[in-house]
Protein backbone atom coordinates (compact mmCIF):
# COMPACT_ATOMS: atom_id res chain seq x y z
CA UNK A 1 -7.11 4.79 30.21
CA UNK A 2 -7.21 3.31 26.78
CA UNK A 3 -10.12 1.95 27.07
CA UNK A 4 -12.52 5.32 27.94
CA UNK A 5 -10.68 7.01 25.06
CA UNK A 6 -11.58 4.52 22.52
CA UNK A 7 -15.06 4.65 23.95
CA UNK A 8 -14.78 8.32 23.81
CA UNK A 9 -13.70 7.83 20.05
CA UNK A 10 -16.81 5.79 19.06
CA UNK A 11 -19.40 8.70 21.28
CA UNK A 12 -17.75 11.61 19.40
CA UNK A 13 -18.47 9.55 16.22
CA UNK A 14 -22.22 9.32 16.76
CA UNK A 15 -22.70 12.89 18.26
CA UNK A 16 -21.40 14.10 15.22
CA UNK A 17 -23.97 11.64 13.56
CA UNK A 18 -26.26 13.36 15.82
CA UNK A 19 -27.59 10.00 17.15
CA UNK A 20 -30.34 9.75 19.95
CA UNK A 21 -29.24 9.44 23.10
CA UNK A 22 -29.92 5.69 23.88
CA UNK A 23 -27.30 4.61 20.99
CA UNK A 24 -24.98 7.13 22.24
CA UNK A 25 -24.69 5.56 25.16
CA UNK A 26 -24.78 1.72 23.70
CA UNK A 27 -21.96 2.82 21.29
CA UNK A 28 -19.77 4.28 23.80
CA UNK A 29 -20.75 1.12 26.73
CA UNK A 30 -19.79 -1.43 24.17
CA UNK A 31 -16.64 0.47 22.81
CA UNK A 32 -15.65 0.69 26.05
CA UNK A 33 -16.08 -3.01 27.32
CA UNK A 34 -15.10 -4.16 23.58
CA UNK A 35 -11.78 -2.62 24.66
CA UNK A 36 -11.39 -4.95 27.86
CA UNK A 37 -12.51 -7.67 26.26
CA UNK A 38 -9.48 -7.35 24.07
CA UNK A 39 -7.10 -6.96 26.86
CA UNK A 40 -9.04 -9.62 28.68
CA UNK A 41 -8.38 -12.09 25.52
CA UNK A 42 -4.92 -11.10 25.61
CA UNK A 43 -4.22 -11.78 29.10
CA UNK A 44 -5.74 -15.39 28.04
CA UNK A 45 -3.15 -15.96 25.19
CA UNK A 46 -0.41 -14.99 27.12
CA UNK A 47 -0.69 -17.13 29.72
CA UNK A 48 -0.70 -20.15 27.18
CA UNK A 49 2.29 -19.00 25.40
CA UNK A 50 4.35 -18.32 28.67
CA UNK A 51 3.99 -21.88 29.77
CA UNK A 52 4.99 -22.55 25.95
CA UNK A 53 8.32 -20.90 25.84
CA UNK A 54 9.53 -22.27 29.11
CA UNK A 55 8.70 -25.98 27.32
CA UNK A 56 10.73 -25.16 24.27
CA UNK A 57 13.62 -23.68 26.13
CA UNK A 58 14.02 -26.66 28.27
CA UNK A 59 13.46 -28.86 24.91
CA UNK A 60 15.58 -27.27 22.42
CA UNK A 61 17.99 -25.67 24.32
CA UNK A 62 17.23 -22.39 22.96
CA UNK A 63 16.30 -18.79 24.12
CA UNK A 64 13.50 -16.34 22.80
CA UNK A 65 10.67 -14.84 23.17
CA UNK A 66 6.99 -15.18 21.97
CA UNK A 67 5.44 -11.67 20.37
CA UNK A 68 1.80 -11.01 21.10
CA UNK A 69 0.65 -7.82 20.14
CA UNK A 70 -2.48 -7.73 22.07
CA UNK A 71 -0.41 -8.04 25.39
CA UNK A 72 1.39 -4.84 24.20
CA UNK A 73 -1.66 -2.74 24.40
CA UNK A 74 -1.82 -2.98 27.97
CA UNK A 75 1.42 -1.15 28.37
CA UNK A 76 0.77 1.61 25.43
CA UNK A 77 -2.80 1.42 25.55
CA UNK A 78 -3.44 5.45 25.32
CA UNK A 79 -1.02 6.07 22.63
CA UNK A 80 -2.49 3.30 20.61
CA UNK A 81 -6.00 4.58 21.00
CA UNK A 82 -4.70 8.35 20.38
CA UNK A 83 -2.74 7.35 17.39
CA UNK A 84 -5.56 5.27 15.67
CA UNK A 85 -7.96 8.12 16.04
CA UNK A 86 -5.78 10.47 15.06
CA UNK A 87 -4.69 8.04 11.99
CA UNK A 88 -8.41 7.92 10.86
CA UNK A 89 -8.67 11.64 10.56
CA UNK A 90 -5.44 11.56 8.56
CA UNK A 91 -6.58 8.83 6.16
CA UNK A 92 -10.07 11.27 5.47
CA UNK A 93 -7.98 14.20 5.09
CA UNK A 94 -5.81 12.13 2.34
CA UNK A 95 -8.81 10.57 0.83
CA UNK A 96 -10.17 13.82 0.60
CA UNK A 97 -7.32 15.93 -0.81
CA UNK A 98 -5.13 13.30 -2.84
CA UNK A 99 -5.65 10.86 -5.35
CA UNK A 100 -5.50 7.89 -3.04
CA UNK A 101 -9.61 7.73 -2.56
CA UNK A 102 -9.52 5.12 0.41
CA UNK A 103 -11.31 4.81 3.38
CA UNK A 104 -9.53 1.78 5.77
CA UNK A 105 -12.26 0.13 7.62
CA UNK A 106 -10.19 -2.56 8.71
CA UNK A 107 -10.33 -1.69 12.31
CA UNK A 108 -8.23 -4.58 13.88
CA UNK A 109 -5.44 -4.24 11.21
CA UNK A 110 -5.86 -0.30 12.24
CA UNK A 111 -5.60 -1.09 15.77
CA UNK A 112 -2.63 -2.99 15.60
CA UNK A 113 -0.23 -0.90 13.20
CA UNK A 114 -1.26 1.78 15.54
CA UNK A 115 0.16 0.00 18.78
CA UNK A 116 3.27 -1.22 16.87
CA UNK A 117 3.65 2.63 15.48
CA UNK A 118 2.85 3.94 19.39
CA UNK A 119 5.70 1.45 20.43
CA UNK A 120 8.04 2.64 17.68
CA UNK A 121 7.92 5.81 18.70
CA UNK A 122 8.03 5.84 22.33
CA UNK A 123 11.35 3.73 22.08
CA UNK A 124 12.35 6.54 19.94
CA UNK A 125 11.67 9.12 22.53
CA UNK A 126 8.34 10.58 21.35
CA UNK A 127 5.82 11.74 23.90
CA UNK A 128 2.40 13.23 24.14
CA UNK A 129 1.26 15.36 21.01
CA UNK A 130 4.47 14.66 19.13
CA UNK A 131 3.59 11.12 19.93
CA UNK A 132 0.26 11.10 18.84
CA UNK A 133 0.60 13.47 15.74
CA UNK A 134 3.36 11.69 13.93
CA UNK A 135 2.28 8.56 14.90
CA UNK A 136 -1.31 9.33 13.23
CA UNK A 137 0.21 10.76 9.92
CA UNK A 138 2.29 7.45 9.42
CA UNK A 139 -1.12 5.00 10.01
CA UNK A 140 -2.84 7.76 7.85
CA UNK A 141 -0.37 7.28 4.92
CA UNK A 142 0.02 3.64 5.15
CA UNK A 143 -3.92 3.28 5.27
CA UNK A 144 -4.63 5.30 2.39
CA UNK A 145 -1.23 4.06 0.33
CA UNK A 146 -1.53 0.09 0.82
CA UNK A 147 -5.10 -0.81 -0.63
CA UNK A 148 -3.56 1.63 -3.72
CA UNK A 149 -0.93 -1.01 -3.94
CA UNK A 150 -2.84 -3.81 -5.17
CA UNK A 151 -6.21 -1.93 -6.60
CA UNK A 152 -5.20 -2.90 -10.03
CA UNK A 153 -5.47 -6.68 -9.38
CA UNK A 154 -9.04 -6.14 -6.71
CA UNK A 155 -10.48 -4.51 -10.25
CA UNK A 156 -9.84 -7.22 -12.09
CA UNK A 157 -10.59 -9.65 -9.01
CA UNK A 158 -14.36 -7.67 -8.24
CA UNK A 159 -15.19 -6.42 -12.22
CA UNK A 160 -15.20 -2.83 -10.66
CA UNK A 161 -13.19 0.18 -8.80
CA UNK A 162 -15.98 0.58 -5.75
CA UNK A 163 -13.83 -1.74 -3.52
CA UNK A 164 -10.48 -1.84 -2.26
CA UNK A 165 -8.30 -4.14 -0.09
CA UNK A 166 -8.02 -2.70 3.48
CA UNK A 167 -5.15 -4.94 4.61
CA UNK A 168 -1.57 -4.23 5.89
CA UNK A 169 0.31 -6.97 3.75
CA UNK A 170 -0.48 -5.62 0.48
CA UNK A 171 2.78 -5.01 -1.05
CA UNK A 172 3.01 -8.87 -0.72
CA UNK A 173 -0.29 -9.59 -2.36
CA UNK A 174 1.13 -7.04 -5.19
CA UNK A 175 3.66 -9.11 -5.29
CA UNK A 176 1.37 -12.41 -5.32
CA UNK A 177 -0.62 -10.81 -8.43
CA UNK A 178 2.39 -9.72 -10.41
CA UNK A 179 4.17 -13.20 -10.02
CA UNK A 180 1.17 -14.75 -11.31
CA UNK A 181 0.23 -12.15 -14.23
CA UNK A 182 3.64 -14.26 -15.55
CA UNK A 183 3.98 -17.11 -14.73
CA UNK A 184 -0.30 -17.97 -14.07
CA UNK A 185 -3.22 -18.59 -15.76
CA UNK A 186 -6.53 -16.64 -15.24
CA UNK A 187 -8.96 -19.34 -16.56
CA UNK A 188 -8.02 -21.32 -13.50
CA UNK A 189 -9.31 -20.54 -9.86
CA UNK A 190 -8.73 -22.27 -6.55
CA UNK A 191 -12.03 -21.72 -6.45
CA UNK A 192 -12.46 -24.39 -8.33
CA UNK A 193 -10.71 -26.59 -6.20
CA UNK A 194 -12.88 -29.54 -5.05
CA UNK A 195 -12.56 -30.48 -1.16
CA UNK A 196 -14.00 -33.18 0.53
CA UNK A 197 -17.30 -32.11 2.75
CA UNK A 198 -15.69 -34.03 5.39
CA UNK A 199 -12.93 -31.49 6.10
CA UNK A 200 -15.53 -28.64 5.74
CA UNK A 201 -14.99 -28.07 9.83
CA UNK A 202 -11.64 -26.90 9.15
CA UNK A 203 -12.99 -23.19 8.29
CA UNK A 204 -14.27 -23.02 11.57
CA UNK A 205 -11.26 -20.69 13.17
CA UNK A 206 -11.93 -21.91 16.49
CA UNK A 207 -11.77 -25.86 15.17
CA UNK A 208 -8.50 -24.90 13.17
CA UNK A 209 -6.58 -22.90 15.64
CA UNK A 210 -7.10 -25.84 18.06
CA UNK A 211 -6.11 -28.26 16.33
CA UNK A 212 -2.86 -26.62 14.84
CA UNK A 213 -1.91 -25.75 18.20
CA UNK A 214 -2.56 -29.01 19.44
CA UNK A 215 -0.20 -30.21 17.13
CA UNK A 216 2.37 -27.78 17.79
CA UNK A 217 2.17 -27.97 21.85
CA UNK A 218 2.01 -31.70 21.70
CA UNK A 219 5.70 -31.76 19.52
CA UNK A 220 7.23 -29.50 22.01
CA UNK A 221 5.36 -31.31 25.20
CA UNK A 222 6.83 -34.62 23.84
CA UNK A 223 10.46 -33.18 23.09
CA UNK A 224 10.24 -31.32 27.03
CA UNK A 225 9.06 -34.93 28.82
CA UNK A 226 6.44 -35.34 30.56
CA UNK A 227 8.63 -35.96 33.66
CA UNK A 228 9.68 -32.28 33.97
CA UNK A 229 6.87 -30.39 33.13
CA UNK A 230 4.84 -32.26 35.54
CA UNK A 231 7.41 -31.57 38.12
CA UNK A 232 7.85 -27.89 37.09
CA UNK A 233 5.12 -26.42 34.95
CA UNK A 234 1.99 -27.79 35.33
CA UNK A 235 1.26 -29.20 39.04
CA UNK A 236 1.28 -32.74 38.05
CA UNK A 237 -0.60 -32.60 35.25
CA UNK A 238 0.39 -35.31 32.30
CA UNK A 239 2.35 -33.52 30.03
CA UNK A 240 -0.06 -34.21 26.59
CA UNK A 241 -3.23 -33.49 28.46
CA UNK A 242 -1.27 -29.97 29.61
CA UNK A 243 -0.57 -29.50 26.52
CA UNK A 244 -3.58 -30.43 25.20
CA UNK A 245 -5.20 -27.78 27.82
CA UNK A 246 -2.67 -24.66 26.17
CA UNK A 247 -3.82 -25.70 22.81
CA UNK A 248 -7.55 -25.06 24.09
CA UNK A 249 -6.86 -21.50 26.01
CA UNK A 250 -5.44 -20.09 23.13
CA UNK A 251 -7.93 -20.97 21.00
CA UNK A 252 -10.19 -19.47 23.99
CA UNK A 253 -8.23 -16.43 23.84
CA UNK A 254 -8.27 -15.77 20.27
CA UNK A 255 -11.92 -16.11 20.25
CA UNK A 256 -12.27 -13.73 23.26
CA UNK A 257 -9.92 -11.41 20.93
CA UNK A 258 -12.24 -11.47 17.97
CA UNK A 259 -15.08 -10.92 20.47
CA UNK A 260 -13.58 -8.01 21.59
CA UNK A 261 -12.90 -6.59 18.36
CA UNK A 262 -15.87 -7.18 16.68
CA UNK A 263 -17.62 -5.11 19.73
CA UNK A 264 -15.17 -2.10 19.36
CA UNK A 265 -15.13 -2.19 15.54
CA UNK A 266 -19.12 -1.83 15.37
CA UNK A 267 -19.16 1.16 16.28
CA UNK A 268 -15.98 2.92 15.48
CA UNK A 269 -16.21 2.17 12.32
């Protein structure tokens, strides 16, 4: 049960801490329901999407599918827990015998390489400690070898070497820096970029996932007709306010997501 192991994860972490008792258990409790929160968030998304895809199939004539990673875990939930704990003792030993010196603390990225990696390798054929041990040296590598990737430009980002980039895309960030060490020029910063107060709410993610949805559901609602997806998808709701609704649970379920994370990641990490 993924869940109890990645609780099991975080309570192994503080006895070896040697923590008192009462955050023992709080640590493991909250791992543990940090975990279903997750799945619970998941379940959320995916039940916007699904109404989503059969909209777009009926507008556009096409046929796909729509890829959410958290919905995944449910099926390889207890290879993804094995192979991220087994991943984080691969990434010490590196950091601890090799010149890459990073610790990745990015626990959702960590979490998520480690269910594509657990998927990867059970298509493959890979079971049990096989399973687990390869699957833990590859999240190892990548998490000590991708912050190395861009560490020249964080130095020059930060003034200093104590920090380092703990995120899964960094060969494209590389990428990012080198374009601009050619064709860019350091004395300007988008920092510097004025924007009016009055679109400040944007950086709320909730506020912004919304309304991008909105905007994407609404399209696809309009391009679907109202007509048949009150007739076959939504019980008579009006098409724009269903969509309207699906833009609104996925923000829900993203948020419930981050939730989730944010109570697992407090204590693993």
């Amino acid at each position: 049960t993924p869940a109890i192991l990645v609780a099991l994860i975080a309570i192994l972490g503080l006895v070896l801490q040697k923590k008192k008792l009462p955050d023992i258990i709080k640590g493991g409790i909250k791992t543990f329901v940090g975990f279903l929160v997750v799945s619970g968030g998941a379940g959320i998304v995916q039940n916007s999407l699904n109404p989503f895809g059969t909209m777009f199939e009926h507008a556009f004539h096409l046929s796909g599918v729509v890829p959410n990673n958290e919905a995944i875990v449910t099926t390889y939930g207890s290879a993804t827990a094995m192979i991220m704990f087994a991943g984080m003792v691969f990434n010490i030993l590196i950091a601890r015998f090799t010149q890459f010196k990073y610790i990745f603390l990015t626990g959702h990225h960590t979490l998520y390489m480690a269910c594509m990696i657990a998927v990867i390798l059970s298509v493959a054929g890979f079971t049990s400690l096989p399973l687990i041990l390869l699957g833990g040296l590859a999240l190892g590598i990548i998490m000590s070898i991708s912050p190395a990737f861009v560490q020249k430009y964080m130095v020059q980002l930060t003034g200093n070497d104590k920090v380092a980039l703990g995120h899964f895309s960094s060969l494209g960030y590389w990428l990012s820096g080198f374009t601009g060490s050619l064709i860019g020029d350091k004395s300007k910063s988008t920092e510097d970029i004025k924007f009016p107060k009055s679109l400040a709410f944007l950086r709320d993610s909730t506020v912004s996932i919304t309304l991008s949805m909105a905007v994407i559901y609404i399209i696809v609602a309009i391009f679907a007709g109202s007509e048949y997806i009150e007739k076959e998808i939504s019980s008579g709701t009006s098409g724009l306010v269903y969509a309207l609704q699906l833009a609104g649970q996925f923000a829900a379920g993203v948020f419930v997501i981050l939730e989730g994370v944010r109570l697992i990641l407090g204590e693993i990490v």
